[in-house]
Structure formats: structure tokens, C-alpha cells
C-alpha atoms as a PDB file:
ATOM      1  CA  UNK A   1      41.463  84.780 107.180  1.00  0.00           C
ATOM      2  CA  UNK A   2      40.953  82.640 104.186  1.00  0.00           C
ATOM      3  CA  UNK A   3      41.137  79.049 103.620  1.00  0.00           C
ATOM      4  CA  UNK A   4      44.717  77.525 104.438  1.00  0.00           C
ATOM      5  CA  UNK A   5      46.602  75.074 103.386  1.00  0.00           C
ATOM      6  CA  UNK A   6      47.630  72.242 105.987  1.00  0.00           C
ATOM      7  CA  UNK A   7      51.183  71.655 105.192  1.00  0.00           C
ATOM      8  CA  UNK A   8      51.993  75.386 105.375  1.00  0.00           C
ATOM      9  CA  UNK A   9      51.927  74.744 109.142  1.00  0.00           C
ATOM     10  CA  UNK A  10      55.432  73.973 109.831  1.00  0.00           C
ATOM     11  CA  UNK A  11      57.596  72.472 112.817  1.00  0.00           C
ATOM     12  CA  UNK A  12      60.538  73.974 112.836  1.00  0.00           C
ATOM     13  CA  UNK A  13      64.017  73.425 115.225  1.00  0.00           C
ATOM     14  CA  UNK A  14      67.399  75.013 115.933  1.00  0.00           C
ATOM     15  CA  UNK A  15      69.524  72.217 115.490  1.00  0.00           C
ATOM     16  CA  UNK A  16      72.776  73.401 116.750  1.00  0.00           C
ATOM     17  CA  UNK A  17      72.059  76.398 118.796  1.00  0.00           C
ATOM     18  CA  UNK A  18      72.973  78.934 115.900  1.00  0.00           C
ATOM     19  CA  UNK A  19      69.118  80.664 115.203  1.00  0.00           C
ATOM     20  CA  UNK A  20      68.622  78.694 112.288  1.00  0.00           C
ATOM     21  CA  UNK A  21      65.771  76.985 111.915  1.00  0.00           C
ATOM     22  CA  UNK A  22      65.148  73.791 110.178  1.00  0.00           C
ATOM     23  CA  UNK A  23      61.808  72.022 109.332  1.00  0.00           C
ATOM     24  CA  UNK A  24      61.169  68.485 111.138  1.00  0.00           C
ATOM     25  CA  UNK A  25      61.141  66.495 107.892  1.00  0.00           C
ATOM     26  CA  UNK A  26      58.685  64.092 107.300  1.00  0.00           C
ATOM     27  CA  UNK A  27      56.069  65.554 109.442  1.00  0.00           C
ATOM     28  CA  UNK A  28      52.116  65.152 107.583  1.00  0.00           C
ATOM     29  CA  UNK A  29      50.196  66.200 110.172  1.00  0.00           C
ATOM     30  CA  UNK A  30      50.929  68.975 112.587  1.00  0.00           C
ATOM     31  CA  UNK A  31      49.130  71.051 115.703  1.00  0.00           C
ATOM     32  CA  UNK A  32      49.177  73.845 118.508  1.00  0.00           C
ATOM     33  CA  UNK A  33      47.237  74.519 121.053  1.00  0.00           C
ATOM     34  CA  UNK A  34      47.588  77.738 123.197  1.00  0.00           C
ATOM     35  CA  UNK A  35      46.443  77.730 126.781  1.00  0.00           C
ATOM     36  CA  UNK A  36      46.017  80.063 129.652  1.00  0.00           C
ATOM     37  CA  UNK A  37      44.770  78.749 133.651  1.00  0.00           C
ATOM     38  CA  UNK A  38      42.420  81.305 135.097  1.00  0.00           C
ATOM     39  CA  UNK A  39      42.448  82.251 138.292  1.00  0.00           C
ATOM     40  CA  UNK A  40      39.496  82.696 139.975  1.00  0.00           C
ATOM     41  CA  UNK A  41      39.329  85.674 142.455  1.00  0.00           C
ATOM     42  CA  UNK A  42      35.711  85.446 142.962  1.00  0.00           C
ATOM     43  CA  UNK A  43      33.732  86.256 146.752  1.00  0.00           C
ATOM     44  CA  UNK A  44      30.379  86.915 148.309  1.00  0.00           C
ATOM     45  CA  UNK A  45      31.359  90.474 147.086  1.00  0.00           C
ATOM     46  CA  UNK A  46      31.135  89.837 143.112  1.00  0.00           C
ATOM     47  CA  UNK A  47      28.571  91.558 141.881  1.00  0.00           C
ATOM     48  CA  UNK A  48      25.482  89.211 141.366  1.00  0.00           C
ATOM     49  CA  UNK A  49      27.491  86.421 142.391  1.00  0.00           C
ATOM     50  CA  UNK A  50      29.285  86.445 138.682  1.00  0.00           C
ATOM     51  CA  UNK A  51      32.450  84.628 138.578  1.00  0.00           C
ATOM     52  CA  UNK A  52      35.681  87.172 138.547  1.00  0.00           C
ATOM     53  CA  UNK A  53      39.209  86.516 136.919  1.00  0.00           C
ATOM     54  CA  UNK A  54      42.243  88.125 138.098  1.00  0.00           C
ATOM     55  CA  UNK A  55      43.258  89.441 134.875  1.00  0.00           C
ATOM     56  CA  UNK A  56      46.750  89.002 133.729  1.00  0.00           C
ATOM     57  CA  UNK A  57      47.497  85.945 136.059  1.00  0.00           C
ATOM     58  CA  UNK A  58      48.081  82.169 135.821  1.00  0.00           C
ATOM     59  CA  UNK A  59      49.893  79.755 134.069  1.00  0.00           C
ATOM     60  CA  UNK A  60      50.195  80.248 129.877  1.00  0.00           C
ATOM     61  CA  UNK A  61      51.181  77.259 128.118  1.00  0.00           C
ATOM     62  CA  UNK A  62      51.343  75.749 124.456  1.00  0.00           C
ATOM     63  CA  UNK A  63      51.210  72.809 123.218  1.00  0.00           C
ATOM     64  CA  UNK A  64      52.615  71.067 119.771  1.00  0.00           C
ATOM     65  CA  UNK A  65      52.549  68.117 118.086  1.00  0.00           C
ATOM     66  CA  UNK A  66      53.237  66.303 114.835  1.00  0.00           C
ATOM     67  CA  UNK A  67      52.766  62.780 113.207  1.00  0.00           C
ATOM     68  CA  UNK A  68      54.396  61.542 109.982  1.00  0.00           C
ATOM     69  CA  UNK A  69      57.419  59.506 108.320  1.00  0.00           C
ATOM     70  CA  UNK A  70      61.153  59.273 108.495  1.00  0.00           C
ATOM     71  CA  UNK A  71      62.426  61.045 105.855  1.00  0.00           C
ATOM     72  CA  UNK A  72      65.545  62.916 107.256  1.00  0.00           C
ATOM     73  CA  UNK A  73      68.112  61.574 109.315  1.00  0.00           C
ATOM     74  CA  UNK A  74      69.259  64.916 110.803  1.00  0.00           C
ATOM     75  CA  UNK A  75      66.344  65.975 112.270  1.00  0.00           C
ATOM     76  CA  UNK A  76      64.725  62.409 113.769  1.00  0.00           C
ATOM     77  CA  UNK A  77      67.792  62.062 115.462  1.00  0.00           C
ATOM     78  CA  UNK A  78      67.624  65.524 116.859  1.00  0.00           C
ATOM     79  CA  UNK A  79      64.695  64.948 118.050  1.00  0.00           C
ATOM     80  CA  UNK A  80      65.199  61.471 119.702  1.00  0.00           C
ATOM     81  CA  UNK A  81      68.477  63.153 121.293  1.00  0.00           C
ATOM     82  CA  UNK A  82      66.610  66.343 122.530  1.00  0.00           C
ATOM     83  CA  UNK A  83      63.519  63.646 124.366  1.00  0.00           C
ATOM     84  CA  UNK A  84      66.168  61.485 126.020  1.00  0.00           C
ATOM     85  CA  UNK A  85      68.727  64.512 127.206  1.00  0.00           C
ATOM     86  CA  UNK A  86      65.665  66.441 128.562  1.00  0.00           C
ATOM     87  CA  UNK A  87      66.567  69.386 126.364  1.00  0.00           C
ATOM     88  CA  UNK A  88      64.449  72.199 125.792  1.00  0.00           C
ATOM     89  CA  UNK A  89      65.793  73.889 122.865  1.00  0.00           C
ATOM     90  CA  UNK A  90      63.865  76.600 120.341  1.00  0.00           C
ATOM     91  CA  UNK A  91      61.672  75.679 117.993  1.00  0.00           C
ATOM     92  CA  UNK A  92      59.129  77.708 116.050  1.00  0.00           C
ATOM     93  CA  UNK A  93      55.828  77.372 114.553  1.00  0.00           C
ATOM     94  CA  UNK A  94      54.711  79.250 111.285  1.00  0.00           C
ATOM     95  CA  UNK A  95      51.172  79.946 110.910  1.00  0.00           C
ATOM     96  CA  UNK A  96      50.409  80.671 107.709  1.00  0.00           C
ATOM     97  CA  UNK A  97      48.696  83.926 107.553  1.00  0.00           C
ATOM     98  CA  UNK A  98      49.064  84.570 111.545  1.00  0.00           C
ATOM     99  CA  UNK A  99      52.668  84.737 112.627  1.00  0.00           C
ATOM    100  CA  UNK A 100      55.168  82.884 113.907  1.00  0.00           C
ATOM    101  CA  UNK A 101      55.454  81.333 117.393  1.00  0.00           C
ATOM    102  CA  UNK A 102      59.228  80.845 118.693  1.00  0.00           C
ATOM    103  CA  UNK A 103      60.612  79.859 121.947  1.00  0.00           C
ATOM    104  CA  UNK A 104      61.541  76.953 124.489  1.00  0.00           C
ATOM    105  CA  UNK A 105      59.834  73.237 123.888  1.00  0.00           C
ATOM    106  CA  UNK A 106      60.628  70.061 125.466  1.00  0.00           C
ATOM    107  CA  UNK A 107      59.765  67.001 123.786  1.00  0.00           C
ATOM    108  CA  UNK A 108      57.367  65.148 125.703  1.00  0.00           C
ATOM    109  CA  UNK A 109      56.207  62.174 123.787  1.00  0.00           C
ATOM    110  CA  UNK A 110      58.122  60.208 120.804  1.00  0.00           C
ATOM    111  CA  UNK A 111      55.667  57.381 119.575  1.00  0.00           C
ATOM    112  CA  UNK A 112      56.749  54.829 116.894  1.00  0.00           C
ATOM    113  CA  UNK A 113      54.941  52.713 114.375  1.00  0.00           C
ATOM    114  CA  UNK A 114      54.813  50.543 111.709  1.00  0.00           C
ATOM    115  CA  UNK A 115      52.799  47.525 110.189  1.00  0.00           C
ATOM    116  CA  UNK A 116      53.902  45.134 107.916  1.00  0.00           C
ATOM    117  CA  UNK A 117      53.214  46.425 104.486  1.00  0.00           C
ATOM    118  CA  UNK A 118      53.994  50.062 105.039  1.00  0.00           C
ATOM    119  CA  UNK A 119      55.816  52.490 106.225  1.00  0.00           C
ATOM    120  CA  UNK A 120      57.209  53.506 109.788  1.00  0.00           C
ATOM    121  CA  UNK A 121      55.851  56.766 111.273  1.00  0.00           C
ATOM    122  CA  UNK A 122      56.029  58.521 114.113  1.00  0.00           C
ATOM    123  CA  UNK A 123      53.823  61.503 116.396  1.00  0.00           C
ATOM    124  CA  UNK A 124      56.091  63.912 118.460  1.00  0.00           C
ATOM    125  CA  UNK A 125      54.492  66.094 121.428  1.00  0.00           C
ATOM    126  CA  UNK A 126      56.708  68.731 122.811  1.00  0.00           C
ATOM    127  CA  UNK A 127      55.373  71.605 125.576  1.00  0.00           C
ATOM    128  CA  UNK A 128      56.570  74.893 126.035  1.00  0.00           C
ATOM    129  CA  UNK A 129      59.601  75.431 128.115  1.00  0.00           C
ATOM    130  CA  UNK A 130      59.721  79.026 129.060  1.00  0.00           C
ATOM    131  CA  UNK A 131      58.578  82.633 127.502  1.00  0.00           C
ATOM    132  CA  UNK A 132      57.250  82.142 123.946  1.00  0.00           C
ATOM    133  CA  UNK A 133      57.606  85.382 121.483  1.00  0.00           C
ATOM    134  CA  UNK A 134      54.787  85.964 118.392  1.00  0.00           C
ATOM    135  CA  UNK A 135      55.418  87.567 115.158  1.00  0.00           C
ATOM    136  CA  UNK A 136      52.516  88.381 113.458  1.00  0.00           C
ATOM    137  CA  UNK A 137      53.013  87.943 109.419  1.00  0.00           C
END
């Protein structure tokens, strides 16, 4: 894979349900993490006492987050709504030169800020919700 660029990594949310996807505006600054629990199935058994995973099992999870500006109404108030209704509605992720990562998120973190000679931002953290679907590019 070659070199990137960083705001090719986009946020994006179903607004009204409908499968259409719209970018969180104002975002700068975006993430995702992908995580899977082991479980350890390990006994006096393994061979040379090595640790063994029971393939297949545990928890998978994924993480996202985003900081940046206000810039668009529609979506910042989506989001707000989504965090205080305990929504989980679809959002996707596009990778650039990877795929892109659809599915359930809830929004677990909204943080607001602002000094006095700038402008306001915020950081968003949602978690996955349920099954997440990849689509390589």
C-alpha cells in the first residue's frame, strides 16, 4: 500500500434510514481500531506448555472516532440526537485503498470545546453495535 492521504479517511452516516450515506462534516482528524478477545483454551496438555487459542471465538469489536469543527448543521445534530436517543444506526468507514467498513455504531462519547480566540470543536467516539460487513476496494 502506498502513502495515503489523511482526509481520504472518511466518517460517514445514514441519516434517515434510506442507505445513503453522508460524510460527518467538519471532521479533521479521524480513526478505527479493529479488535478481537482471545480465548484462551490452554491446559497441562498444550504441547510444551505453549499458550492455545480457540480459533474462531470471542468477542470482535471496532472502534471509531473523530475530532474537528462545526461546519454542518445536519449532521452535528444527527449526531447529538443519535448519543442522547441511544441509537445505533449505520455508518461506514472508507479506507482509502482497503475497503469500506459498514454496519451498526453507537455513539459513545460527544466532547465539546472551545477557547476564546478560536473556534469550537468537537471529538466523537462511537463502538460497533452489531455484525460489521467489509468491502475491499
Amino acid at each position: 500500500m502506498t502513502a495515503q492521504n489523511g482526509k481520504d479517511l472518511l466518517i460517514k452516516l445514514d441519516l434517515t434510514g434510506d442507505g445513503q450515506f453522508e460524510t460527518i462534516a467538519g471532521l479533521r482528524a479521524t480513526r478505527i481500531n479493529f479488535n478481537a478477545e482471545t480465548v484462551d483454551v490452554t491446559s497441562l496438555e498444550s504441547q510444551g506448555g505453549w499458550r492455545e487459542l480457540l480459533a474462531g471465538a470471542g468477542v470482535k469489536s471496532a472502534g471509531i472516532s473523530g475530532a474537528g469543527v462545526f461546519k454542518d448543521a445536519g449532521t452535528d445534530e444527527r449526531a447529538r440526537q443519535i448519543f442522547f436517543d441511544g441509537e445505533t444506526p449505520n455508518f461506514q468507514v472508507i479506507i482509502p485503498a482497503f475497503g469500506i467498513v459498514q454496519g451498526p455504531f453507537q455513539v459513545t462519547a460527544i466532547e465539546y470545546a472551545g477557547s476564546h480566540n478560536g473556534e469550537a470543536s468537537y471529538e466523537l467516539s462511537l463502538a460497533s453495535a452489531g455484525v460489521l460487513t467489509f468491502t475491499a476496494l
